[in-house]
Protein backbone atom coordinates (compact mmCIF):
# COMPACT_ATOMS: atom_id res chain seq x y z
CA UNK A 1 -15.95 -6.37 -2.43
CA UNK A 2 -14.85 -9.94 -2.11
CA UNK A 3 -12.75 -10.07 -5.23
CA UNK A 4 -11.13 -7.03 -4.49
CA UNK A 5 -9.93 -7.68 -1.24
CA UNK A 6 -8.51 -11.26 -2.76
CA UNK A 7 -6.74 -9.30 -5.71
CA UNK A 8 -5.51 -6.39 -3.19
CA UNK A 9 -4.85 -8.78 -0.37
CA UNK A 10 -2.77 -11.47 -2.57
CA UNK A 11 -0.25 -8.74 -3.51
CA UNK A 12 1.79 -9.48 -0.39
CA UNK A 13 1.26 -13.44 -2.30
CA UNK A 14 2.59 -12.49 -5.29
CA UNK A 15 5.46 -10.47 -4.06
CA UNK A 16 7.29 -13.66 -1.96
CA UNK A 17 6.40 -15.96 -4.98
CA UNK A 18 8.27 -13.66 -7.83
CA UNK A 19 11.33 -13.20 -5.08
CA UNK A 20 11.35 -17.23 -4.80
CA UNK A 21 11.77 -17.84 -8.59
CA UNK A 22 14.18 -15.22 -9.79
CA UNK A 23 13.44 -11.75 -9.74
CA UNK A 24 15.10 -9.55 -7.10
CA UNK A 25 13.26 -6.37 -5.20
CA UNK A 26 14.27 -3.63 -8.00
CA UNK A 27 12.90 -6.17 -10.84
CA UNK A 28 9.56 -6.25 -9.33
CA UNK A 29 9.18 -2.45 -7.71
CA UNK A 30 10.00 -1.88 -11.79
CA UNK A 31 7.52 -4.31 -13.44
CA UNK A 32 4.76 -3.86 -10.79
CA UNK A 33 4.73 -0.06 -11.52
CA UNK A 34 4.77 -0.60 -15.41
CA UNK A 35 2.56 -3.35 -15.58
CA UNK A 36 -0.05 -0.79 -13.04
CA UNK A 37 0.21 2.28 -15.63
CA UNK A 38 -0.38 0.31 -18.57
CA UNK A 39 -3.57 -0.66 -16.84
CA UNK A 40 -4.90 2.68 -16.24
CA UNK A 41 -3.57 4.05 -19.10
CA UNK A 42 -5.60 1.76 -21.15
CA UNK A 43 -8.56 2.59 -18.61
CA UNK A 44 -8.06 6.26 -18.91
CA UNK A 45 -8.33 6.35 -22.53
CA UNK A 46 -11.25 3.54 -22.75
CA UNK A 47 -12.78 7.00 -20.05
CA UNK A 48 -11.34 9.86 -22.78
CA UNK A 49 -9.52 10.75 -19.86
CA UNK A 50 -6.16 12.92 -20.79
CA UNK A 51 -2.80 12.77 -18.81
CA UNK A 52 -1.88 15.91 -16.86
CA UNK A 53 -0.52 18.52 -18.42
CA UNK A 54 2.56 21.43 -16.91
CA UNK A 55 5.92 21.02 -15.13
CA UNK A 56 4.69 21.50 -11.94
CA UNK A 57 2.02 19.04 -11.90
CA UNK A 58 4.18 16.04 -13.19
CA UNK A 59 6.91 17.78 -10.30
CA UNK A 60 4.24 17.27 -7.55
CA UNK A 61 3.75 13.48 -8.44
CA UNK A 62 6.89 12.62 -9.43
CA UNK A 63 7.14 13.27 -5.14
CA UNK A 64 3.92 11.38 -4.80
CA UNK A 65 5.40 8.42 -6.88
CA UNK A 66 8.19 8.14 -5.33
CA UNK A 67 6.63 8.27 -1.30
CA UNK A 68 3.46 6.20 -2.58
CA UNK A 69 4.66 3.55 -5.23
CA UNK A 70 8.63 3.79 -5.85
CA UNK A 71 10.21 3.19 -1.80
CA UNK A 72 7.45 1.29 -0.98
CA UNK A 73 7.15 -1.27 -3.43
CA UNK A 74 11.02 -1.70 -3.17
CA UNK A 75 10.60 -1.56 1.31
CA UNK A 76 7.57 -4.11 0.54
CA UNK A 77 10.01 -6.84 -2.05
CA UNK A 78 13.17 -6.32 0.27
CA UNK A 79 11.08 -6.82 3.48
CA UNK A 80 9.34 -10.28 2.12
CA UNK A 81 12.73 -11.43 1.64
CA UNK A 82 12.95 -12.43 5.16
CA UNK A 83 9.13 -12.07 6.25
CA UNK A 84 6.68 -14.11 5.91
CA UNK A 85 3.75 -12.92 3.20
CA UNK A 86 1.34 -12.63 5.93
CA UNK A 87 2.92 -10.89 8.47
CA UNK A 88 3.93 -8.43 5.84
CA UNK A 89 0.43 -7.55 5.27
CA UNK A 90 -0.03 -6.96 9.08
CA UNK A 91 2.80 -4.45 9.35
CA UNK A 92 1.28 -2.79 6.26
CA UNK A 93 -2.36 -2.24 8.21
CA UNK A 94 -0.83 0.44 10.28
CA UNK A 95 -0.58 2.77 7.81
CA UNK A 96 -3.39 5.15 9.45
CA UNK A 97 -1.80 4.56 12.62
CA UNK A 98 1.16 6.33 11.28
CA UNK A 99 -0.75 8.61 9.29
CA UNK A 100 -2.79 9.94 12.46
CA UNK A 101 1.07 10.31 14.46
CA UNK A 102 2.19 12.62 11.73
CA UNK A 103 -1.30 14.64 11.33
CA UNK A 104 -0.99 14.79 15.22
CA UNK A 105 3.37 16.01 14.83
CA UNK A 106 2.31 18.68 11.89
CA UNK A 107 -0.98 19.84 13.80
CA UNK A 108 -3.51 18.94 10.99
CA UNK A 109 -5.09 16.17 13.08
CA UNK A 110 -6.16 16.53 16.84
CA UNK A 111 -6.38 13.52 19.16
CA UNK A 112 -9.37 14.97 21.05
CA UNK A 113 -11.58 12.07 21.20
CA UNK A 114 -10.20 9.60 23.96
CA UNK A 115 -10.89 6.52 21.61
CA UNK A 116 -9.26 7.67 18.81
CA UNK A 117 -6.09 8.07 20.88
CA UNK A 118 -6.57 5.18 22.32
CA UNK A 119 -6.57 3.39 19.25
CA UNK A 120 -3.40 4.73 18.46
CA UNK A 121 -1.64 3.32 21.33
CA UNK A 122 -3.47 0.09 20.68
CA UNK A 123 -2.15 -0.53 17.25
CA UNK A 124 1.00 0.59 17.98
CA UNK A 125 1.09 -1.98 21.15
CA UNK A 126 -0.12 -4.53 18.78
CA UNK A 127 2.97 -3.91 16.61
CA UNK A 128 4.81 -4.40 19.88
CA UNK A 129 3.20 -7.64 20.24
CA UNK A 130 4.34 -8.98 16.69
CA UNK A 131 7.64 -7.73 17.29
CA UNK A 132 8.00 -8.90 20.66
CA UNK A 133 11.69 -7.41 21.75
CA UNK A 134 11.55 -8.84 25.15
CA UNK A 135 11.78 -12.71 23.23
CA UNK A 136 15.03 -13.52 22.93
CA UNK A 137 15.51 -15.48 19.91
CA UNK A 138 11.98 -15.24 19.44
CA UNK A 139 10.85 -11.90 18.13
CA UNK A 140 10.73 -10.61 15.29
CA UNK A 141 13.96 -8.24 13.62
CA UNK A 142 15.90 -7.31 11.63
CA UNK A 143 15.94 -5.20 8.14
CA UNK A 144 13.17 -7.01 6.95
CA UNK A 145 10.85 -6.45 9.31
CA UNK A 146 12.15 -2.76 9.64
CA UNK A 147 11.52 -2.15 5.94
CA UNK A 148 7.72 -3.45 6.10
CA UNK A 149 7.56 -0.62 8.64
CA UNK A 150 9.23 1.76 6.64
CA UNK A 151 6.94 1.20 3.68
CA UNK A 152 3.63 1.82 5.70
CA UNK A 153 5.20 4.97 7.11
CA UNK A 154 5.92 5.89 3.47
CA UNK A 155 2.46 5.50 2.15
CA UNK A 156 0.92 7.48 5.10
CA UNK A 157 3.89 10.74 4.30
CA UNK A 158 2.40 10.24 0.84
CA UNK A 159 -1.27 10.43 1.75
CA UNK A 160 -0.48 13.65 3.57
CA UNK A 161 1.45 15.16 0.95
CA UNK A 162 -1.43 14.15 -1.81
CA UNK A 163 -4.16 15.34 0.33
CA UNK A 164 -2.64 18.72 0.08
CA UNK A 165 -0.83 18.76 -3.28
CA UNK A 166 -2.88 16.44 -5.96
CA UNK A 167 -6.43 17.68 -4.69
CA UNK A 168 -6.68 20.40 -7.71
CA UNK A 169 -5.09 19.31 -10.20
CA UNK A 170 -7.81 19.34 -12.70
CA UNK A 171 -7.16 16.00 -13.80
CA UNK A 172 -9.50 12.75 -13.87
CA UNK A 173 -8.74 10.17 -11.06
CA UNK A 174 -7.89 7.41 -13.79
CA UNK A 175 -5.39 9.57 -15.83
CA UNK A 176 -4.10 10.83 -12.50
CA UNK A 177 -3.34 7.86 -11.21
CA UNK A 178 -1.96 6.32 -14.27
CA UNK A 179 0.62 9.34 -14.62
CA UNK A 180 1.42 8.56 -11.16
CA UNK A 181 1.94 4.95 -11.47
CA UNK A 182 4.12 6.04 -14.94
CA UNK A 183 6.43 8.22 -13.03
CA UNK A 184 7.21 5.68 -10.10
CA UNK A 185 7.82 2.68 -12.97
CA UNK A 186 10.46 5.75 -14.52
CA UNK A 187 11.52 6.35 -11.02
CA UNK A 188 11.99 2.85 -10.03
CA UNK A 189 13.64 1.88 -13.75
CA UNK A 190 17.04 4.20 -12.52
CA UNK A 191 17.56 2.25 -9.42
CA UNK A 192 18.26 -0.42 -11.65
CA UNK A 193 22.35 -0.03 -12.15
CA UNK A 194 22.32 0.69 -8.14
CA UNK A 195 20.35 -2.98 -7.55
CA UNK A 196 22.46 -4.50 -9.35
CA UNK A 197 19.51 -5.88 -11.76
CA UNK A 198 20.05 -4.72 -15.21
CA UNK A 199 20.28 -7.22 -17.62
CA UNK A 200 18.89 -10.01 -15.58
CA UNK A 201 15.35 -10.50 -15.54
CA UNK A 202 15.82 -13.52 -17.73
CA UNK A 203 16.96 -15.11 -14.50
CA UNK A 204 13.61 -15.30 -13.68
CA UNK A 205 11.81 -18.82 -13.93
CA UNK A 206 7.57 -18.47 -15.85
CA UNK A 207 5.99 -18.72 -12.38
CA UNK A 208 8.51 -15.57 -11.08
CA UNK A 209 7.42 -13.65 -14.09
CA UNK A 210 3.70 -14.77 -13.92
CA UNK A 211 3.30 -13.56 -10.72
CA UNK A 212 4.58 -10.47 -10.55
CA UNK A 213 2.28 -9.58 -13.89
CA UNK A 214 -0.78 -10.33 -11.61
CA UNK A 215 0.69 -8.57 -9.23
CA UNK A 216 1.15 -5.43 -11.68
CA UNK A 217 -2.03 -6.20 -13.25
CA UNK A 218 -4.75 -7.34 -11.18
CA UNK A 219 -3.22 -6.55 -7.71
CA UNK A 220 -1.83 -3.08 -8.65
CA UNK A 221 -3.68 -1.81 -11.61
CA UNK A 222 -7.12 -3.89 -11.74
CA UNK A 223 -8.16 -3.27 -7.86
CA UNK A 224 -7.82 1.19 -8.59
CA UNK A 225 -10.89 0.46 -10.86
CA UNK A 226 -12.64 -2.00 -8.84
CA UNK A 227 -12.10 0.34 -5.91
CA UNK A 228 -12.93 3.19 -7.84
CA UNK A 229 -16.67 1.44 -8.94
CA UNK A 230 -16.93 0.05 -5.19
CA UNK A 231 -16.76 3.49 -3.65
CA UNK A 232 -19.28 4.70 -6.41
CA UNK A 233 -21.77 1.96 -5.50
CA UNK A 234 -20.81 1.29 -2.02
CA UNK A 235 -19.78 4.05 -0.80
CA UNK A 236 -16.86 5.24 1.36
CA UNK A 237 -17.62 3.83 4.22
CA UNK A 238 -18.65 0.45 2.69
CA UNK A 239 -15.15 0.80 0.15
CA UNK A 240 -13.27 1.34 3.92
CA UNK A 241 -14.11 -2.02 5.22
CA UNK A 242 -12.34 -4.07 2.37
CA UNK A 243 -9.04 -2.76 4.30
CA UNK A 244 -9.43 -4.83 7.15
CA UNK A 245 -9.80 -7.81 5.17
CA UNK A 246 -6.48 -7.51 3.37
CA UNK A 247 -4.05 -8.60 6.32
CA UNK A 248 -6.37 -11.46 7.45
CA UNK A 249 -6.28 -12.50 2.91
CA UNK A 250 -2.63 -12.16 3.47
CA UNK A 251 -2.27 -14.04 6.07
CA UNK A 252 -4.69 -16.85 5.11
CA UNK A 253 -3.20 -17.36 1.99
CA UNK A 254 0.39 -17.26 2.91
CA UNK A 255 -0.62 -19.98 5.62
CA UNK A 256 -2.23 -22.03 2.67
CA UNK A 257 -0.22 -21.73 -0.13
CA UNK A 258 3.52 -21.09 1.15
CA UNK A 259 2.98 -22.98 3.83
CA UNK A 260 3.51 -20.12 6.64
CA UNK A 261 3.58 -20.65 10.21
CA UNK A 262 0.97 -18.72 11.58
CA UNK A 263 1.88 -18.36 15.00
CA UNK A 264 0.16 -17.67 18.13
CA UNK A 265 1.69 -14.01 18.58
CA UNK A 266 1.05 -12.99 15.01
CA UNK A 267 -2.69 -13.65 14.90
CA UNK A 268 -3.23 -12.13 18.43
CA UNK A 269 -1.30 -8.56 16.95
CA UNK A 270 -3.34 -8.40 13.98
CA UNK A 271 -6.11 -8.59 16.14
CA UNK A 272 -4.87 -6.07 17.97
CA UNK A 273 -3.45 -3.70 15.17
CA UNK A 274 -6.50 -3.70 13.06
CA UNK A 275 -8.48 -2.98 16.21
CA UNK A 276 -6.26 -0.27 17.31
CA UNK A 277 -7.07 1.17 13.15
CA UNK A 278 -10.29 0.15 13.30
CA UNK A 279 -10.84 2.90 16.73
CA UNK A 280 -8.57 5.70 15.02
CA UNK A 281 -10.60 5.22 11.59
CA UNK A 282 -14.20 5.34 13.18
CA UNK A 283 -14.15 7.75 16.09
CA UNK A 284 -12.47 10.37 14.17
CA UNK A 285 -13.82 14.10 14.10
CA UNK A 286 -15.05 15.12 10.21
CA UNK A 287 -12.48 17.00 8.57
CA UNK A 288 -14.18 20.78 7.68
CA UNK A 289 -10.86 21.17 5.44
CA UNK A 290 -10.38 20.19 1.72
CA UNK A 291 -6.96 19.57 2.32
CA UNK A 292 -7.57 17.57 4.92
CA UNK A 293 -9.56 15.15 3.15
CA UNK A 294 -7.93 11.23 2.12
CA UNK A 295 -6.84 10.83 -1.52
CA UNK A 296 -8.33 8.23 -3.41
CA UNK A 297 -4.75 6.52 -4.45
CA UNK A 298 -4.29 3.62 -7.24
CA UNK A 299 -3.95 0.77 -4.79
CA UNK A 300 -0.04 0.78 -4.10
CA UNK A 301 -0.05 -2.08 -1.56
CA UNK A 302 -2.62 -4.07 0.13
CA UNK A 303 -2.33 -1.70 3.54
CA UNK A 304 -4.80 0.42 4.70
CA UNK A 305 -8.44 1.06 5.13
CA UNK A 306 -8.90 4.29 3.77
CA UNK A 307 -12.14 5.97 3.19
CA UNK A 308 -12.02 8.14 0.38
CA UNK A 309 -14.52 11.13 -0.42
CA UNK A 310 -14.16 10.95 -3.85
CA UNK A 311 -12.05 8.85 -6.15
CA UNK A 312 -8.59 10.91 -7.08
CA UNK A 313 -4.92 9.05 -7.89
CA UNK A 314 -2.08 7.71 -6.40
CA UNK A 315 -2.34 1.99 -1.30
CA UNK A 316 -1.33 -1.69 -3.52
């Protein structure tokens, strides 16, 4: 549990370290999804487990690459341009937050217990809090900070899209995610004229390049299987609690090795966010509907604290 919430958490790590030395946002959305595939490819077939097969299977997660890995990965990159590591793995903890506010808009969630509501508005006032609007000069925005937001809001349309579209595929979690993680690096790999980035990655200094293959490697591709076995000897619940560690390993290492401010503000609305979650996440009413049931998802981004039933495919 400990290494993977130090490989899952350090993604946010990884990310400001590659944009430091070289590589821009399209570079790394690209490598991060390639170097992820080629992981669980090579895990899927160590597992004799076979890529999906049809049109309209590799249709439906093209859509699930591009809401789950493709936009967010790129929203993640762009947004560490101007934020901080750490706080970037705070606004990526309120991913259930957002996916509870659209299950509550399309009807397939129901706020009836008082606490889990609650817990909504607390998160959300904790992103207030981190934000801070009223601070002039002082809070936090811009398009940074917007895009941070805008990738947890894309994982969570993903989650409810997967729930209801990748649940019967037929296919094995590993090659499922791996096809996944394949279509998002082909996705990503077109934006490349519109980034501007073709033709440049040689830009890129060793330690740029080194650290976005751990971050494709061990922080995208490595922590699916570790997840994977941790929910298979753990169990859900116990696989769950590794989420709320990610923001506080984001933020402790972007405090110790970039040298981050950690401010005042920020700590109290993580405290506040991942309490907020931490309501929504354990007060909630057992689902009686397959569809309604999380999607075990190759770790995207180090965001949320998920509790899969059982171990499917595309955070991290």
């Amino acid at each position: 549990m400990a290494v993977l919430a130090l490989l899952w958490g350090s993604g946010f790590l990884w990310i400001r370290l590659a944009l430091q030395h070289g590589l821009t946002p399209v570079q790394i959305t690209v490598l991060r999804a390639a170097l992820g595939a080629a992981v669980l490819l090579l895990l899927a077939r160590s597992a004799r487990q076979r890529l999906p097969r049809g049109g309209g299977v590799w249709r439906r997660l093209a859509v699930a690459a591009f809401f789950c890995n493709a936009l967010p990965f790129f929203l993640t990159a762009y947004g560490e341009r101007s934020v901080g590591s750490g706080l970037a793995g705070v606004l990526h903890a309120t991913t259930p937050l957002w996916s509870l506010l659209i299950g509550l808009a399309l009807g397939t969630e129901r706020a009836r217990d008082p606490l889990r509501f609650g817990g909504l508005l607390l998160g959300f006032a904790g992103v207030l809090l981190i934000f801070s609007p009223w601070r002039e000069g002082g809070g936090l925005s811009g398009p940074g900070a917007l895009a941070l937001l805008g990738a947890a809001v894309s994982y969570a349309i993903a989650y409810a899209y997967m729930a209801r579209a990748l649940t019967a595929t037929g296919t094995a979690p590993l090659a499922l995610s791996a096809a996944q993680l394949t279509a998002a690096a082909g996705l990503s790999t077109l934006a490349l004229p519109a980034g501007g980035a073709t033709g440049s990655f040689t830009s890129a200094d060793p330690l740029g390049l080194a650290a976005v293959a751990v971050l494709g490697i061990a922080s995208t591709g490595l922590t699916f299987h570790l997840n994977y076995r941790l929910i298979a000897t753990e169990g859900p619940t116990g696989a769950a609690t590794v989420g709320y560690l990610l923001p506080v390993v984001s933020t402790a290492l972007g405090a110790l090795v970039l040298g981050e401010e950690l401010t005042f503000r920020a700590i109290a609305g993580m405290i506040v966010v991942l309490a907020g979650v931490s309501l929504t996440k354990h007060h909630r009413q057992p689902s009686r509907s397959p569809v309604d049931r999380p999607v075990p998802i190759a770790p995207t981004a180090p965001t949320t604290p998920t509790a899969p039933t059982t171990p499917t495919a595309p955070r991290d």
